[in-house]
Structure formats: C-alpha cells, structure tokens
C-alpha atoms as a PDB file:
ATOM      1  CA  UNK A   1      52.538 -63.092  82.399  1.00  0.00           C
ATOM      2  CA  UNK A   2      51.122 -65.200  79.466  1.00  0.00           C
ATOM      3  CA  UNK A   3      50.716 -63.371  76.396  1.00  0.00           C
ATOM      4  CA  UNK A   4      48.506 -65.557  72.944  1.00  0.00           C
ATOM      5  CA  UNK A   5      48.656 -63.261  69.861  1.00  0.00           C
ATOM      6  CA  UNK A   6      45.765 -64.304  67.422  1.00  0.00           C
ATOM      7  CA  UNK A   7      46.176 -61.793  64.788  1.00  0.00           C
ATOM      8  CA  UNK A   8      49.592 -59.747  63.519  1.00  0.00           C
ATOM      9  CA  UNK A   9      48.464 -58.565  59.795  1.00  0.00           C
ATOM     10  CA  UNK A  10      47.961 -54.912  59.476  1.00  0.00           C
ATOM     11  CA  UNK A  11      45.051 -53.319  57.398  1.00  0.00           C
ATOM     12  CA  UNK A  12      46.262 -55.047  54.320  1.00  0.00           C
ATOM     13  CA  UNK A  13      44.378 -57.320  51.877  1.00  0.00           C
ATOM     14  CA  UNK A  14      44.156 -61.063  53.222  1.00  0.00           C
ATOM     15  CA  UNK A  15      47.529 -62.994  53.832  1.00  0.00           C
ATOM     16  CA  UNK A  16      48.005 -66.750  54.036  1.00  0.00           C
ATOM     17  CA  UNK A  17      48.362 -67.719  57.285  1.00  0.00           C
ATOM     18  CA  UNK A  18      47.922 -64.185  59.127  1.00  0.00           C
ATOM     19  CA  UNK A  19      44.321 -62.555  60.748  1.00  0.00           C
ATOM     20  CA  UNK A  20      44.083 -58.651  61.163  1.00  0.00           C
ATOM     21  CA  UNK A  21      45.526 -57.142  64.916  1.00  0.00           C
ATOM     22  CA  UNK A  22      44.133 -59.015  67.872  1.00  0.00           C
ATOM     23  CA  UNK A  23      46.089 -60.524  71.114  1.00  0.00           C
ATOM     24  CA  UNK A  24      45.078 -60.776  74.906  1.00  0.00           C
ATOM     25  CA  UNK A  25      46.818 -61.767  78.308  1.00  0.00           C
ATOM     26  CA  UNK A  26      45.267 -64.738  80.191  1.00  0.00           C
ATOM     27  CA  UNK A  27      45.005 -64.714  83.744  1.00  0.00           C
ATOM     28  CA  UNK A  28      46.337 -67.398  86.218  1.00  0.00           C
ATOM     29  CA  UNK A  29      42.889 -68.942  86.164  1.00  0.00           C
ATOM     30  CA  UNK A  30      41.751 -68.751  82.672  1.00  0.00           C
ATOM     31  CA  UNK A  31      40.475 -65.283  82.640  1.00  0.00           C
ATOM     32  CA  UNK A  32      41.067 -63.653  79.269  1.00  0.00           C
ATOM     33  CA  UNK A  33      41.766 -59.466  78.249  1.00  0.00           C
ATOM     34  CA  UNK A  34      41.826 -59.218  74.913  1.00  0.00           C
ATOM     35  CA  UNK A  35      43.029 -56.484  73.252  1.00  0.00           C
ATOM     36  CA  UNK A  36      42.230 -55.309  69.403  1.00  0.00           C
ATOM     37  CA  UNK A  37      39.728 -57.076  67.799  1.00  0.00           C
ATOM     38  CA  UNK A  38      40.331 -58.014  64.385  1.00  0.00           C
ATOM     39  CA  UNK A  39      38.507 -60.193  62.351  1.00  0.00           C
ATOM     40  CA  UNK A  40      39.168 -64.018  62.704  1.00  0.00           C
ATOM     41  CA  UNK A  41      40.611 -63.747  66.468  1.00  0.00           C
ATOM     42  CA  UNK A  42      37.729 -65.383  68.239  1.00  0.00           C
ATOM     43  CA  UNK A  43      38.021 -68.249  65.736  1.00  0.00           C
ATOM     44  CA  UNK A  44      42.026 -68.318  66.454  1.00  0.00           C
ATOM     45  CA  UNK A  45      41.123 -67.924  70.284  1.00  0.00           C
ATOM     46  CA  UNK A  46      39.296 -70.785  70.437  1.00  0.00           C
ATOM     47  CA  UNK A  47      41.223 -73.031  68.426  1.00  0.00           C
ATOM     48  CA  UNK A  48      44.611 -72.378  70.686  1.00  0.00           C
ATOM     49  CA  UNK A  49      42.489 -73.890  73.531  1.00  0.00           C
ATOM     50  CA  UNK A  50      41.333 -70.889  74.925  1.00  0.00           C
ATOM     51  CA  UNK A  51      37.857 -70.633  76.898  1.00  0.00           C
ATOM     52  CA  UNK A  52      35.958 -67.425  75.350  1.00  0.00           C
ATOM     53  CA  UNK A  53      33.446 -67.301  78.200  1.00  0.00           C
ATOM     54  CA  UNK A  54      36.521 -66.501  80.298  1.00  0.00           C
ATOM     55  CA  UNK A  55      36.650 -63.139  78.777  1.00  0.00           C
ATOM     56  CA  UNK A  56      36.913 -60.503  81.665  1.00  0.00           C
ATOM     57  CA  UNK A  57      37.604 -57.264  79.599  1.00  0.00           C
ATOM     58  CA  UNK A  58      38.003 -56.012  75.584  1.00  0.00           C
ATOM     59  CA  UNK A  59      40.197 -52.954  74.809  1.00  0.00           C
ATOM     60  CA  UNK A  60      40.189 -51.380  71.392  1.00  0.00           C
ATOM     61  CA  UNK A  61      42.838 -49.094  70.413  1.00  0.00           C
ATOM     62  CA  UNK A  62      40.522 -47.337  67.497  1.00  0.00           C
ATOM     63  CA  UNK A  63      37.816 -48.192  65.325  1.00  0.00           C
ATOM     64  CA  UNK A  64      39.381 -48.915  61.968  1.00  0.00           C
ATOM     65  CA  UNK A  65      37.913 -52.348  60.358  1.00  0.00           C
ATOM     66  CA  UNK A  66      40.946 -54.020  61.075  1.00  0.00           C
ATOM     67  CA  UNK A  67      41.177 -53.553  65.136  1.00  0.00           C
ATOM     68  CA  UNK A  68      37.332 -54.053  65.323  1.00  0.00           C
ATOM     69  CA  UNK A  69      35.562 -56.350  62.859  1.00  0.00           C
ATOM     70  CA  UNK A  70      36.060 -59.292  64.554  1.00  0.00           C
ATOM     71  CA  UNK A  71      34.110 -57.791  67.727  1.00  0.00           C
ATOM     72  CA  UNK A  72      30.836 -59.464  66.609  1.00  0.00           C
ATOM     73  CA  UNK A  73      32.105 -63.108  66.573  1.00  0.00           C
ATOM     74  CA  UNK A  74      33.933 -62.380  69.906  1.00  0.00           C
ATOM     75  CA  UNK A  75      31.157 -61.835  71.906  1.00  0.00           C
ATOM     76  CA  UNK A  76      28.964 -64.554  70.015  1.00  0.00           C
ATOM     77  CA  UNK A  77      31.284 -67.397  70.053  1.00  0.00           C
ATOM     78  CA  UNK A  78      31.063 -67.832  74.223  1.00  0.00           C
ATOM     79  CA  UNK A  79      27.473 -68.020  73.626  1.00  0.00           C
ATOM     80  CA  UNK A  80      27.642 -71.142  71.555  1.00  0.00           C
ATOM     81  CA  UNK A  81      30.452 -72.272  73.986  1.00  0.00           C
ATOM     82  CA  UNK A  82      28.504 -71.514  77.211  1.00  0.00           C
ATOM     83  CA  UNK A  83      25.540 -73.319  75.073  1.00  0.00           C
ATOM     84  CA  UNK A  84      27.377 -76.545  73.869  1.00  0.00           C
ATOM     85  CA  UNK A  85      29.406 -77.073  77.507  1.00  0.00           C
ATOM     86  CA  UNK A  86      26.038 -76.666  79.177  1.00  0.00           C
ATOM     87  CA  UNK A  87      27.456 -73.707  81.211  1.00  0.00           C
ATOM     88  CA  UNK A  88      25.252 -72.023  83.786  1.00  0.00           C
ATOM     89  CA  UNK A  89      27.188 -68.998  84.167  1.00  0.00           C
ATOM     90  CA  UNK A  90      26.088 -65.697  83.159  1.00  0.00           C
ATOM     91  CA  UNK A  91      28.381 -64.353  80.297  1.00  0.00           C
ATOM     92  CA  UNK A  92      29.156 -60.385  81.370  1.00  0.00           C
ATOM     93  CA  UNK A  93      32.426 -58.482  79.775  1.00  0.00           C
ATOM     94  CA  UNK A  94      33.472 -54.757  80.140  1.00  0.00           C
ATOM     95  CA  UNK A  95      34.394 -53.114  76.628  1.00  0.00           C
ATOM     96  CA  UNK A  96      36.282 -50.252  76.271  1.00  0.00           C
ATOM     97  CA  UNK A  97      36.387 -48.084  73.185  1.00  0.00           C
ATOM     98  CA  UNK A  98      37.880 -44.560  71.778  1.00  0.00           C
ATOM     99  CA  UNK A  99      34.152 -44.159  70.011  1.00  0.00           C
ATOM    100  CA  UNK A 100      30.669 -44.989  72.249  1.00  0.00           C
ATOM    101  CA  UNK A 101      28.773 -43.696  69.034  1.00  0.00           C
ATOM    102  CA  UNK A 102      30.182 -46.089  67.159  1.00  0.00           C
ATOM    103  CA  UNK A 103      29.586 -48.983  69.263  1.00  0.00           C
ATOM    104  CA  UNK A 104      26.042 -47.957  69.606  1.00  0.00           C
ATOM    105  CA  UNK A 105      26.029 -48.093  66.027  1.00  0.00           C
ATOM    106  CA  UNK A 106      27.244 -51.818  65.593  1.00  0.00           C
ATOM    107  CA  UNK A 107      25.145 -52.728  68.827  1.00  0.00           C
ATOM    108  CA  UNK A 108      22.126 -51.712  66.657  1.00  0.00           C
ATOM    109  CA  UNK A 109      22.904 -53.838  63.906  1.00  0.00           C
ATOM    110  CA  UNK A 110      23.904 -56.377  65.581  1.00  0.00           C
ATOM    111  CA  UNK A 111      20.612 -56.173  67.452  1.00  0.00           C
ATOM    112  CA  UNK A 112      18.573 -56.590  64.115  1.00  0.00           C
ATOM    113  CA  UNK A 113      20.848 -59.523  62.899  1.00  0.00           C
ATOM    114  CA  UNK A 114      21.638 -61.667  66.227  1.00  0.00           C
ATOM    115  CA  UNK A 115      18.354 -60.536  67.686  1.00  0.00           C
ATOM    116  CA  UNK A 116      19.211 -62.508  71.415  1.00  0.00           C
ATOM    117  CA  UNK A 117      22.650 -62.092  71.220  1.00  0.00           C
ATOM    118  CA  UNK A 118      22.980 -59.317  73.879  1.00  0.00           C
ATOM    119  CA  UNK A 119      20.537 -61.997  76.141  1.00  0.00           C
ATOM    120  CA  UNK A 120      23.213 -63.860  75.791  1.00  0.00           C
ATOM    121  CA  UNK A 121      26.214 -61.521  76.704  1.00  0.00           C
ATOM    122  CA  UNK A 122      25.979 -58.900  78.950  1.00  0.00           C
ATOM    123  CA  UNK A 123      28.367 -55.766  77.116  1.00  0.00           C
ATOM    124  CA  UNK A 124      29.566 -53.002  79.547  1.00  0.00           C
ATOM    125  CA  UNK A 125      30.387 -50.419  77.313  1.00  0.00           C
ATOM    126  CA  UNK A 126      32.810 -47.520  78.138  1.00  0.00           C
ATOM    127  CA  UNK A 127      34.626 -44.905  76.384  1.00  0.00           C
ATOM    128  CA  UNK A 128      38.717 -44.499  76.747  1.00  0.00           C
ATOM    129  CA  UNK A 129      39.979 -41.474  78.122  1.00  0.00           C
ATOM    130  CA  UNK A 130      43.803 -40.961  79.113  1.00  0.00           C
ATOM    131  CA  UNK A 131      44.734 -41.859  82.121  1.00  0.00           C
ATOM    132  CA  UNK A 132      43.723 -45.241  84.216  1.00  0.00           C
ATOM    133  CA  UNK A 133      40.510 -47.027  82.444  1.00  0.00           C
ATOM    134  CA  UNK A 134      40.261 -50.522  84.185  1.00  0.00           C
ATOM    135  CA  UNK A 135      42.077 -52.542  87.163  1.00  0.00           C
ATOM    136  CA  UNK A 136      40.355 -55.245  88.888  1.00  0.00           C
ATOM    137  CA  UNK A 137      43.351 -56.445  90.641  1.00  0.00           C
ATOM    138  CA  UNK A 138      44.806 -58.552  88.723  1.00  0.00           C
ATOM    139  CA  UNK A 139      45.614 -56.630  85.442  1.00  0.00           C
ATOM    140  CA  UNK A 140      45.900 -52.618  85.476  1.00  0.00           C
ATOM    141  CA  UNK A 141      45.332 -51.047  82.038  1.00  0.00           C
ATOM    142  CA  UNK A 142      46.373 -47.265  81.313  1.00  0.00           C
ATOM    143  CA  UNK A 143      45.673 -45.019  78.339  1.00  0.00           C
ATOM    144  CA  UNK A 144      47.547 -42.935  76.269  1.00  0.00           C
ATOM    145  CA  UNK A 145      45.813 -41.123  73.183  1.00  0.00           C
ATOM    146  CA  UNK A 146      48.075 -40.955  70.220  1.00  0.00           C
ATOM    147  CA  UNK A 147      48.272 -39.113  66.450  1.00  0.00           C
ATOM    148  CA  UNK A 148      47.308 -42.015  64.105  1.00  0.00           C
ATOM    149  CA  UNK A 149      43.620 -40.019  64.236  1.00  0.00           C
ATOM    150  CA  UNK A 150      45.076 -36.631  63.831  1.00  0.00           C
ATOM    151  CA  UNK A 151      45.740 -33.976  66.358  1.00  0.00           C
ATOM    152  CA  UNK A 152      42.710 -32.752  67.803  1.00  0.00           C
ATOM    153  CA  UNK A 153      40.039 -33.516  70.197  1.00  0.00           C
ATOM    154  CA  UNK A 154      38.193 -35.901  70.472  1.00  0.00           C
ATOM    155  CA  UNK A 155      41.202 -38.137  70.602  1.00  0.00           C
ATOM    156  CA  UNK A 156      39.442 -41.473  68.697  1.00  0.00           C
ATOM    157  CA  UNK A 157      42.997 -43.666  68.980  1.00  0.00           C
ATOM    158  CA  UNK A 158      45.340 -44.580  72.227  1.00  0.00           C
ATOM    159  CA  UNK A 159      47.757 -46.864  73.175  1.00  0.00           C
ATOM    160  CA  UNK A 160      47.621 -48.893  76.055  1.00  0.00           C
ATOM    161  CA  UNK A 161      49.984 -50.000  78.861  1.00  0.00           C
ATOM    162  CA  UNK A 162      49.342 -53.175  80.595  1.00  0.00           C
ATOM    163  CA  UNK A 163      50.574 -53.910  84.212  1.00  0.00           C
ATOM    164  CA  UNK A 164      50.257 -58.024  85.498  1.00  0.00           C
ATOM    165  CA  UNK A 165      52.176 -60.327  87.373  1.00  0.00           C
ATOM    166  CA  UNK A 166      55.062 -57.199  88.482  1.00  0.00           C
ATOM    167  CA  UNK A 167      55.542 -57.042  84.138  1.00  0.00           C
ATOM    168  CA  UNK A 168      54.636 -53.962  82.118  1.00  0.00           C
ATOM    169  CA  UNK A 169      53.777 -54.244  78.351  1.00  0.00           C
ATOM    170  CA  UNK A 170      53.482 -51.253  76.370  1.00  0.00           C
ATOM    171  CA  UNK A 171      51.218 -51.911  72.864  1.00  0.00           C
ATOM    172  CA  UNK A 172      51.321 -49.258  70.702  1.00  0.00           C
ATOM    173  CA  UNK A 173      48.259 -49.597  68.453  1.00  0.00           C
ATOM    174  CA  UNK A 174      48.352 -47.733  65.576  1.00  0.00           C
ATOM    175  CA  UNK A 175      50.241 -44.815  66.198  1.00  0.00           C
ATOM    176  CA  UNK A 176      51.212 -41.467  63.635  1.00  0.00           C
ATOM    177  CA  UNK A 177      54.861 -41.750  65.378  1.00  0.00           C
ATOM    178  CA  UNK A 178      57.118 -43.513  67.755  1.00  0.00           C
ATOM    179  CA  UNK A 179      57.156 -40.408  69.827  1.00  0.00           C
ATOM    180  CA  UNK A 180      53.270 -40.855  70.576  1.00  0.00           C
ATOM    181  CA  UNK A 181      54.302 -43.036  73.345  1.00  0.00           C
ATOM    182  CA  UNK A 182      57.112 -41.236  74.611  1.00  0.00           C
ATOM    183  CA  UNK A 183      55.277 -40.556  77.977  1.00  0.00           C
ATOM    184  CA  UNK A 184      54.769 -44.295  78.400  1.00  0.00           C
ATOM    185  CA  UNK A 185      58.093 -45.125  77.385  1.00  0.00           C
ATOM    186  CA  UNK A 186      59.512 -42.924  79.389  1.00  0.00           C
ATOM    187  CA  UNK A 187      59.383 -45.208  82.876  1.00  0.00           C
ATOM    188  CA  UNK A 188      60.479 -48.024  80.506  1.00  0.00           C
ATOM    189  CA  UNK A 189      58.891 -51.761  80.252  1.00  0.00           C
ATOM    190  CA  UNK A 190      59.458 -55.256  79.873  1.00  0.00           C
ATOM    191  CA  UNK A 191      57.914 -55.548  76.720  1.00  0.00           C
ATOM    192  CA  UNK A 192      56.899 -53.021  73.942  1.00  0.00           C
ATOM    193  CA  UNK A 193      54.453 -54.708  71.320  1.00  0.00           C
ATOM    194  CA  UNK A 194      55.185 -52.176  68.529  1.00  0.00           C
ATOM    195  CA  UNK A 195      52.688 -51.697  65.134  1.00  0.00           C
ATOM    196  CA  UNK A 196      54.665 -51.632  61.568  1.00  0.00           C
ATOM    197  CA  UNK A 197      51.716 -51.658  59.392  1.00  0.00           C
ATOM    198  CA  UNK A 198      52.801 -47.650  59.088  1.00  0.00           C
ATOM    199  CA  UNK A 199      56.350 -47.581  59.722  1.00  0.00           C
ATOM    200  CA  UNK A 200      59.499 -48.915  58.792  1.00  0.00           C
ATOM    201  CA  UNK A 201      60.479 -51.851  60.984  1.00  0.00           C
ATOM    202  CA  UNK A 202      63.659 -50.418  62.281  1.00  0.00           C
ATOM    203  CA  UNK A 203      62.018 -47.004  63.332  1.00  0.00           C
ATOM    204  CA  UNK A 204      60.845 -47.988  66.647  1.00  0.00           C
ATOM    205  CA  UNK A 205      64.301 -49.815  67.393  1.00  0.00           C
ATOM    206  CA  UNK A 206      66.121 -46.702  66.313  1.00  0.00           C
ATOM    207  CA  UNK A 207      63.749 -43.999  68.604  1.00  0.00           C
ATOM    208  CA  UNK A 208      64.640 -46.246  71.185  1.00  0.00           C
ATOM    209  CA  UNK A 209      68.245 -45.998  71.159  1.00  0.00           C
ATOM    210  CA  UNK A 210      68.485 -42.845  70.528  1.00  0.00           C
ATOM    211  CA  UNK A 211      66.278 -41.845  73.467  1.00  0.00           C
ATOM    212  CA  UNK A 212      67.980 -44.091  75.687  1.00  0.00           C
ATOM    213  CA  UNK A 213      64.500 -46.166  76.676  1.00  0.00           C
ATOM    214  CA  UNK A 214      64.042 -49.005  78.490  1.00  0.00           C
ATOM    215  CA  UNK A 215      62.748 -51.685  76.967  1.00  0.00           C
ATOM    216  CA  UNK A 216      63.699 -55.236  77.798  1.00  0.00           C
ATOM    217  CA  UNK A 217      61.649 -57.267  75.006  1.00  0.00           C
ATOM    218  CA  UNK A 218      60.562 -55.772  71.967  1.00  0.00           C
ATOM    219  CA  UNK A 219      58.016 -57.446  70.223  1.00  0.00           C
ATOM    220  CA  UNK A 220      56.491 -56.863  66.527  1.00  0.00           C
ATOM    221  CA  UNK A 221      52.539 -57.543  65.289  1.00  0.00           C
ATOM    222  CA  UNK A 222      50.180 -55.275  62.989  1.00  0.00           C
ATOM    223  CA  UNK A 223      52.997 -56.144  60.169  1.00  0.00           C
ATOM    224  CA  UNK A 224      53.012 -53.808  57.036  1.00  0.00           C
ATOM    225  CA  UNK A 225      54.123 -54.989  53.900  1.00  0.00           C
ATOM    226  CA  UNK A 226      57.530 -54.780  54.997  1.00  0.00           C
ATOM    227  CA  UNK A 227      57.857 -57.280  56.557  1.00  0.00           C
ATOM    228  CA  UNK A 228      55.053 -59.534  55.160  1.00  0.00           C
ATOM    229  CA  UNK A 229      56.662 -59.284  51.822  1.00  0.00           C
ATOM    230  CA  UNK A 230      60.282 -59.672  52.638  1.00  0.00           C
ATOM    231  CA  UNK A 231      61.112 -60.528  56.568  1.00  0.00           C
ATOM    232  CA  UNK A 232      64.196 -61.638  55.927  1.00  0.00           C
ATOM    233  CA  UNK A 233      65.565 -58.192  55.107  1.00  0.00           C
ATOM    234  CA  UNK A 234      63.096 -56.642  57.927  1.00  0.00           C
ATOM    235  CA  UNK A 235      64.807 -58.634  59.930  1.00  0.00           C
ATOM    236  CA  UNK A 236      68.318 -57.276  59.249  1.00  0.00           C
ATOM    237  CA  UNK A 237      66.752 -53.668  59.351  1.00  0.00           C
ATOM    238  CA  UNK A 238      65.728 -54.604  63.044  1.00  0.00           C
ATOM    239  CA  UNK A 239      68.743 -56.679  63.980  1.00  0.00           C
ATOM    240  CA  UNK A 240      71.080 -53.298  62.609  1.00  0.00           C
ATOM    241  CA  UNK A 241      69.087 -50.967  64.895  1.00  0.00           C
ATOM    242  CA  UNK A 242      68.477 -53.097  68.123  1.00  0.00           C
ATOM    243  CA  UNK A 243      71.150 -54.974  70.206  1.00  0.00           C
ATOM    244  CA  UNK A 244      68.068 -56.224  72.075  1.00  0.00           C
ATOM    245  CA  UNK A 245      65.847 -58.949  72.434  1.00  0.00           C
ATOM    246  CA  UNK A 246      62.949 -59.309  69.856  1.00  0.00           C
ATOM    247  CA  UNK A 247      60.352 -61.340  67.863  1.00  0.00           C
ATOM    248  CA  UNK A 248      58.499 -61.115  64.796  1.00  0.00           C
ATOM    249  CA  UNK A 249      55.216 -62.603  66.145  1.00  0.00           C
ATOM    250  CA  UNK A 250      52.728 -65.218  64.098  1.00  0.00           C
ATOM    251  CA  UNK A 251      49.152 -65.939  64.656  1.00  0.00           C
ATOM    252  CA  UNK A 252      48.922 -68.402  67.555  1.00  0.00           C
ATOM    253  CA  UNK A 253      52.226 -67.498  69.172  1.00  0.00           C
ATOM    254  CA  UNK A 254      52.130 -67.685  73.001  1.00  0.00           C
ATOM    255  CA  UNK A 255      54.816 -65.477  74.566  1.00  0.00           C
ATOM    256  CA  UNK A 256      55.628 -66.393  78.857  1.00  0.00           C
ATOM    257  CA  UNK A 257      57.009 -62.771  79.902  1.00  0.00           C
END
C-alpha cells in the first residue's frame, strides 16, 4: 500500500516548507484517492510525479478552509494535464463530503470563475454518512462521524478508515478527542494517521496504551504548533508515551505500508 502525503500543516498561518492537510493512496496502476484537500496539494501532487487525471475518488473529512481550499486547483490541474499530454480520456471523479450544500456553494462559484471547468471534469458529488461510503474493489473506505463539529446532528466531520492491499489505515481528521475513533480503533490497524493541530502530540500515543489498541504504525500530519515550533521536544513527548513505531511526516513523504 503506497501512501504520498502532500500537506501536514494544521489550520495555522503559512509555514516554510509545509501545505495545509492533504494525502492520498495510489493504486497499483496509477490510480489516485486523495484524501483532505488543502490548499497547495494538487501543486505538491504533481510535482512528486504523480498523474492528477488518475484521480479515482476525493474524501473530505469536513469543510474547514484548511481540509478544502485546495479542492478547486485539484480538479483543474488534470484539465491542463489531460490538455498539455493530449489525453483523450474523459476526466470523471467521485467526491465525497460531510456538507452537499456547501459544495453546491463552491460549485457555483466556481462555475462563474472557471466557466468550462466542470466540461472538463465530470464531479460526482456525494454526502458522507457513517458506515461504508465507497469500494470499487480495490480500496474500501468507511466512515466514522466524530466531535470536532460538536455533538449533534447533522454530523458535518468523520474520520475515515481505509482498507487496500490486506492493510488498514485509520486517519483521524480533525477530531474533538482520541476517543472519537474508539469504534474504529477498536479492531486495530496497521497504521493510524493521527491529527495534532488540536492535541498534544503524546495524547493519541497515551489513549492507545492505555486502551490496549492495536496499532502497528502510527503516523503524525495536520501538525499544531507543537510540534511545528519545537519537534524535537514533541518528539520526546511521543517517544515517552509510545514503544511503537512512528513518523513525523513532511510534505512529499511517500510511506510503502
């Protein structure tokens, strides 16, 4: 299972060398599932040597600016690839959000602005709802809402958990909680990609050992200032709590589960 990470900064103000949330697992043949959308990640995408007209499938944990605002360049970018490689294909991907409204809303504008951009693309929109939203054989995604929203119906935030190639990732999104995933967690995983942008860095590490989950690779993106301002001490936080394996993950990482 091949993992590219294109963004790990949380919701902060821009950081050298780091684009808001954004990561996807590529396929044996190319095909690309992206997951968040923050801004800069088709740019990143591209430049890693990745083939944006590829894309199969975009999942976005919740609408906040920095999961989402790279959205519009994602879908235009394969149109200027598909344009300059003189593809013939027809560009088609299925998104998946916690808000159809809002999409609707951005559609709209983007309509007025990119006025042949959806001749371009085809967008299948969908709104997320627990339980299975999308398997087409190769990759199985599952959805979990969780708290970072608040409590209450409509849930407008999940977390997702990712089954390809016999591997299950867990990625948390933003969640209120570690315990928001419990019920994922619960049947353990190979890897967890874990948010810290609102939580200490050693919070998740310590939930898990205290719960007795298991998690075989525990991976870190959506940094807060913790661990954008000092990761050497972050580090120590995480290395005190966990005897596992783990990474603190950069823009343009590619992880081989």
């Amino acid at each position: 299972m091949k993992m590219h990470i294109f963004g790990t900064c949380a919701g902060t103000e821009p950081m050298p060398g780091r684009h808001h949330t954004s990561w996807a697992v590529e396929a044996s043949d190319g095909g690309l599932y992206i997951f968040d959308a923050g801004g800069g990640c088709a740019h990143t995408a591209h430049n890693m040597g990745l083939d944006l007209t590829k894309m199969r499938a975009i999942f976005i944990s919740h609408m906040h600016c920095d999961h989402l605002w790279g959205l519009p360049d994602l879908l235009w970018t394969p149109t200027k690839v598909k344009w300059y490689k003189k593809l013939t294909d027809e560009l088609s991907v299925e998104l998946f959000v916690p808000d159809i409204e809002k999409w609707n809303s951005m559609k709209n504008t983007l309509d007025t602005i990119e006025k042949e951009l959806f001749d371009k693309i085809t967008v299948n929109a969908h709104e997320v709802s627990d339980g299975v939203v999308f398997d087409d054989g190769y990759l199985k995604v599952e959805a979990l809402h969780n708290r970072h929203l608040g409590s209450a119906e409509p849930w407008r935030s999940y977390s997702y958990r990712i089954v390809c190639e016999n591997k299950t990732v867990i990625f948390t999104g933003d969640i209120k909680e570690s315990a928001d995933i419990a019920e994922f967690l619960a049947d353990g995983c190979d890897m967890l990609l874990c948010e810290t942008g609102h939580h200490k860095p050693d919070a998740m590490p310590k939930y898990l050992c205290e719960n007795g989950y298991k998690v075989g690779y525990l991976a870190y993106l959506h940094h807060g200032r913790d661990i954008l301002y000092d990761p050497v001490g972050s580090d120590k936080l995480i290395r005190d709590a966990w005897c596992g394996n783990y990474r603190l993950c950069n823009d343009g990482d590619t992880i081989i589960l």
